[in-house]
C-alpha atoms as a PDB file:
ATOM      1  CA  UNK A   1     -17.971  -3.972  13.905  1.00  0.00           C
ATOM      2  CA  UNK A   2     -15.582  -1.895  16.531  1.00  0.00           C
ATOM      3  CA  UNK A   3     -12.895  -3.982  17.387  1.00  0.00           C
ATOM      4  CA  UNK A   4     -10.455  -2.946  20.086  1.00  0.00           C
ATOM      5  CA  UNK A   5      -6.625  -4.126  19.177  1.00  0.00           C
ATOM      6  CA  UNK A   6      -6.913  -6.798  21.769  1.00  0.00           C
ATOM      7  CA  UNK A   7      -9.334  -8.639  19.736  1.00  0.00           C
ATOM      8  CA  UNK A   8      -7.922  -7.677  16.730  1.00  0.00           C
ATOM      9  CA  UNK A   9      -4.676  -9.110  17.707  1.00  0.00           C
ATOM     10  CA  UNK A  10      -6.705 -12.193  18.729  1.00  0.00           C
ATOM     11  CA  UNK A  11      -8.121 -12.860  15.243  1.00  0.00           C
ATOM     12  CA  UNK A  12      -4.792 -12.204  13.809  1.00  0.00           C
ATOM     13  CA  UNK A  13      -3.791 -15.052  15.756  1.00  0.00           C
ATOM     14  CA  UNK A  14      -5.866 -17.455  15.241  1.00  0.00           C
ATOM     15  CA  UNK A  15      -5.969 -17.007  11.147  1.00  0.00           C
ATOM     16  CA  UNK A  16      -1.979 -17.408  11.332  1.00  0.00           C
ATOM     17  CA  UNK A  17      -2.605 -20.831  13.371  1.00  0.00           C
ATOM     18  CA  UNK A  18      -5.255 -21.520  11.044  1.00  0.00           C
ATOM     19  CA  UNK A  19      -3.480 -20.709   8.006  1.00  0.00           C
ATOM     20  CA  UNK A  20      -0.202 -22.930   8.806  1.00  0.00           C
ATOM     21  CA  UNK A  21      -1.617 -26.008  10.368  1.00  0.00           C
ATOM     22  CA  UNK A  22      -4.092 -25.490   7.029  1.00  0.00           C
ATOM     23  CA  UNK A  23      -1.058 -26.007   4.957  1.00  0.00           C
ATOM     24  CA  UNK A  24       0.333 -28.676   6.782  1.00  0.00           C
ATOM     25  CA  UNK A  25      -3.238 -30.611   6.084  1.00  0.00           C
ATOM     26  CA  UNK A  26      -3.077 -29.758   2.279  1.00  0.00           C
ATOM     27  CA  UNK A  27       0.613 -30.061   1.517  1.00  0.00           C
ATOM     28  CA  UNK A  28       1.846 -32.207   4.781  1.00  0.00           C
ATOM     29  CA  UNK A  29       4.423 -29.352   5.589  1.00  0.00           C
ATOM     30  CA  UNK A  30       4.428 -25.632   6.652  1.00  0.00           C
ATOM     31  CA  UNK A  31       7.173 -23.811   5.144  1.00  0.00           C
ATOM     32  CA  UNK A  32       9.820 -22.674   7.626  1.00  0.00           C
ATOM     33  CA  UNK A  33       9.046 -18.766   6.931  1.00  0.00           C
ATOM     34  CA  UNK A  34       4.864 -19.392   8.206  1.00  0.00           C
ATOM     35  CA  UNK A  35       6.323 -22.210  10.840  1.00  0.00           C
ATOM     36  CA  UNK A  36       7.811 -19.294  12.862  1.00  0.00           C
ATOM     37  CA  UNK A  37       4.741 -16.505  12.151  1.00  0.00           C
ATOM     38  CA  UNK A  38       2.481 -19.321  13.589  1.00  0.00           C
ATOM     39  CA  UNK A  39       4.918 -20.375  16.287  1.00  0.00           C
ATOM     40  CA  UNK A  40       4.680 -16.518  17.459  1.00  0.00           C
ATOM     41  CA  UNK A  41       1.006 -16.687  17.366  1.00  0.00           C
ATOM     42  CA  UNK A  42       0.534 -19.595  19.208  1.00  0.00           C
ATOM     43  CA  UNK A  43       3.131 -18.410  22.269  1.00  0.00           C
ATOM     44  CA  UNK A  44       1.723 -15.270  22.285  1.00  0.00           C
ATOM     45  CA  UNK A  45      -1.680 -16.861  22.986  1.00  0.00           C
ATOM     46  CA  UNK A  46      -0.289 -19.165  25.412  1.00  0.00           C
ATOM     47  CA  UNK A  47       1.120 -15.609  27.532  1.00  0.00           C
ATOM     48  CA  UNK A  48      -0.753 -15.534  30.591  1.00  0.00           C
ATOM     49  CA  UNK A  49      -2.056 -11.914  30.422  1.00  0.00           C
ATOM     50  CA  UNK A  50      -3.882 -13.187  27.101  1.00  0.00           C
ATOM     51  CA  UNK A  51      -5.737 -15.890  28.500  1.00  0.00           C
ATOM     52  CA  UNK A  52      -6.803 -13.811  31.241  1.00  0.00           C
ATOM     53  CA  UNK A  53      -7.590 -11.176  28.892  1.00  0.00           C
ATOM     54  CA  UNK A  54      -9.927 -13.568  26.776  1.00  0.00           C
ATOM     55  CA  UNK A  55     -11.243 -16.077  29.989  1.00  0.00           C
ATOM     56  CA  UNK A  56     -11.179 -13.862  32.551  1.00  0.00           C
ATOM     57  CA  UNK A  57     -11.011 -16.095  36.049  1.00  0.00           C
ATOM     58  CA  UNK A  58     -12.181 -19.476  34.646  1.00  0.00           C
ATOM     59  CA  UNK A  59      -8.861 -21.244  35.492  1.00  0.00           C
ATOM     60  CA  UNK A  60     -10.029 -24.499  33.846  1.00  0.00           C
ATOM     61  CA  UNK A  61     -10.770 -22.667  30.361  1.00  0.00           C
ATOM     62  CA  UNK A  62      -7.377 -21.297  30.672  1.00  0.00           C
ATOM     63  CA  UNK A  63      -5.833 -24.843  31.781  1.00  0.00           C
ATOM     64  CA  UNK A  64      -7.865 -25.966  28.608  1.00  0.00           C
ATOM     65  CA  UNK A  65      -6.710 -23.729  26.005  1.00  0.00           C
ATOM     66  CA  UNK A  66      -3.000 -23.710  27.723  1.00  0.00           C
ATOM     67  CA  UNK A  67      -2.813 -27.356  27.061  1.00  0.00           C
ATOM     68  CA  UNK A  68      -4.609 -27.577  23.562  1.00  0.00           C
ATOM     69  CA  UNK A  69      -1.498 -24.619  22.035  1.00  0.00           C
ATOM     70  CA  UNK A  70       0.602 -26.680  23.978  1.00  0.00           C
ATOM     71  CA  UNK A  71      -0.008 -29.780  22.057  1.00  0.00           C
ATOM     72  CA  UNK A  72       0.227 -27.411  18.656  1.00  0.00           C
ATOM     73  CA  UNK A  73       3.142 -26.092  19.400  1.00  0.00           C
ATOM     74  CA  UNK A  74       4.022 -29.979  19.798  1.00  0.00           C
ATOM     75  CA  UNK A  75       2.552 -30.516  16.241  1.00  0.00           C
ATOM     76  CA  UNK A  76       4.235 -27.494  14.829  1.00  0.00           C
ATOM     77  CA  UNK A  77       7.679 -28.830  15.558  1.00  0.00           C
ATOM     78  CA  UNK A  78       7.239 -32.010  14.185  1.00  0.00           C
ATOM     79  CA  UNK A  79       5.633 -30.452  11.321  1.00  0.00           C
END
């Protein structure tokens, strides 16, 4: 496959989200080091350039995904 950086950076992402809220399922913490990596991901995600980037002009996708990293980055901090 012949990703671009864009959708590299995107998969990056998403296994650093995946990988701490993983932890915080199996252990029922995220250690403070992979707290802020994920924390990074999931703001950078929420950027608006990046959800246009990924949805284009579907405003309620973007309203969608805005609101489900929202309510991680809740999670995260309680985590």
């Amino acid at each position: 496959m012949d990703y671009d950086f864009d959708e590299e950076l995107m998969m990056l992402d998403v296994a650093i989200i995946a990988t701490g809220f993983g932890q915080l399922i199996l252990q029922g913490k995220i250690d403070d080091n992979v707290k802020d990596f994920v924390q990074l991901s999931i703001l950078r995600q929420m950027n608006s350039q990046v959800l246009d980037a990924f949805l284009g002009n579907n405003e309620q996708w973007k309203y969608e995904r805005y609101k489900y990293l929202s309510k991680l980055l809740d999670i995260l901090e309680e985590a």
